[in-house]
Protein backbone atom coordinates (compact mmCIF):
# COMPACT_ATOMS: atom_id res chain seq x y z
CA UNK A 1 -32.84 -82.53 209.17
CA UNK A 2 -30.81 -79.95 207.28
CA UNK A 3 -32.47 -76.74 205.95
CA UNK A 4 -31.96 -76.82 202.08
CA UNK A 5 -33.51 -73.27 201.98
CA UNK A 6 -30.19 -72.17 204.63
CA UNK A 7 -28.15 -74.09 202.08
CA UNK A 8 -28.97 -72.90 198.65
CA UNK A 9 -28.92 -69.16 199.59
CA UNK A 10 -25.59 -69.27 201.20
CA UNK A 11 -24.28 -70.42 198.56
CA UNK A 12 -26.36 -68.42 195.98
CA UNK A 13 -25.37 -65.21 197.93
CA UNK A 14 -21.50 -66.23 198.13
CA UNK A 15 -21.75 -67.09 193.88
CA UNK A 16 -23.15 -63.48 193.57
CA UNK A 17 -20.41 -62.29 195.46
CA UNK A 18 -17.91 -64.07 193.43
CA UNK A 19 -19.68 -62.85 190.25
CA UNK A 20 -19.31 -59.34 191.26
CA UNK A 21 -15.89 -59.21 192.25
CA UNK A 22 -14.45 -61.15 189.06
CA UNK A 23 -16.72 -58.76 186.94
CA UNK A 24 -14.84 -55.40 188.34
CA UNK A 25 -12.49 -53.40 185.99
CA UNK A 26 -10.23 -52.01 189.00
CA UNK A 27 -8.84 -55.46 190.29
CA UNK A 28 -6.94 -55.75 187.14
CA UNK A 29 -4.87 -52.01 187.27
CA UNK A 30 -2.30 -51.38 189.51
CA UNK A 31 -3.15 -48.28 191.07
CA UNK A 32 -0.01 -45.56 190.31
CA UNK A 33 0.78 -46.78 187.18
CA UNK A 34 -1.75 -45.24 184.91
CA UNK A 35 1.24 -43.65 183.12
CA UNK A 36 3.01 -46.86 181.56
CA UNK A 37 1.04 -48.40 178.68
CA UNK A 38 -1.01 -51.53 179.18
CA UNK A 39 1.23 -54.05 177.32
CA UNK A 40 4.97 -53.07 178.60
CA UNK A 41 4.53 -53.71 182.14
CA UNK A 42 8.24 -54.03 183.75
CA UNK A 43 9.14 -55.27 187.00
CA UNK A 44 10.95 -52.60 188.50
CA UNK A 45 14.01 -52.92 191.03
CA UNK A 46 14.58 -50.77 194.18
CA UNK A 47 17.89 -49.28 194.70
């Protein structure tokens, strides 16, 4: 028989974890460019 209980909190814990992640404000800056403005990001080439 297959615990339900084992079931629902796995996956409870693992939505939290998702929730808390997509809900941070430093995944979405690049860190090192604080200096360029938000909207006029430019892929830059290596010499």
């Amino acid at each position: 028989m297959v615990d339900y209980f084992a079931i629902g909190l796995t996956h409870l814990l693992l939505g939290l974890a998702a929730w808390r992640l997509m809900r941070r404000d430093d995944l979405d800056r690049d860190p090192g460019n604080e200096d360029e403005p938000v909207g006029r990001k430019v892929a830059r080439r290596r010499a």
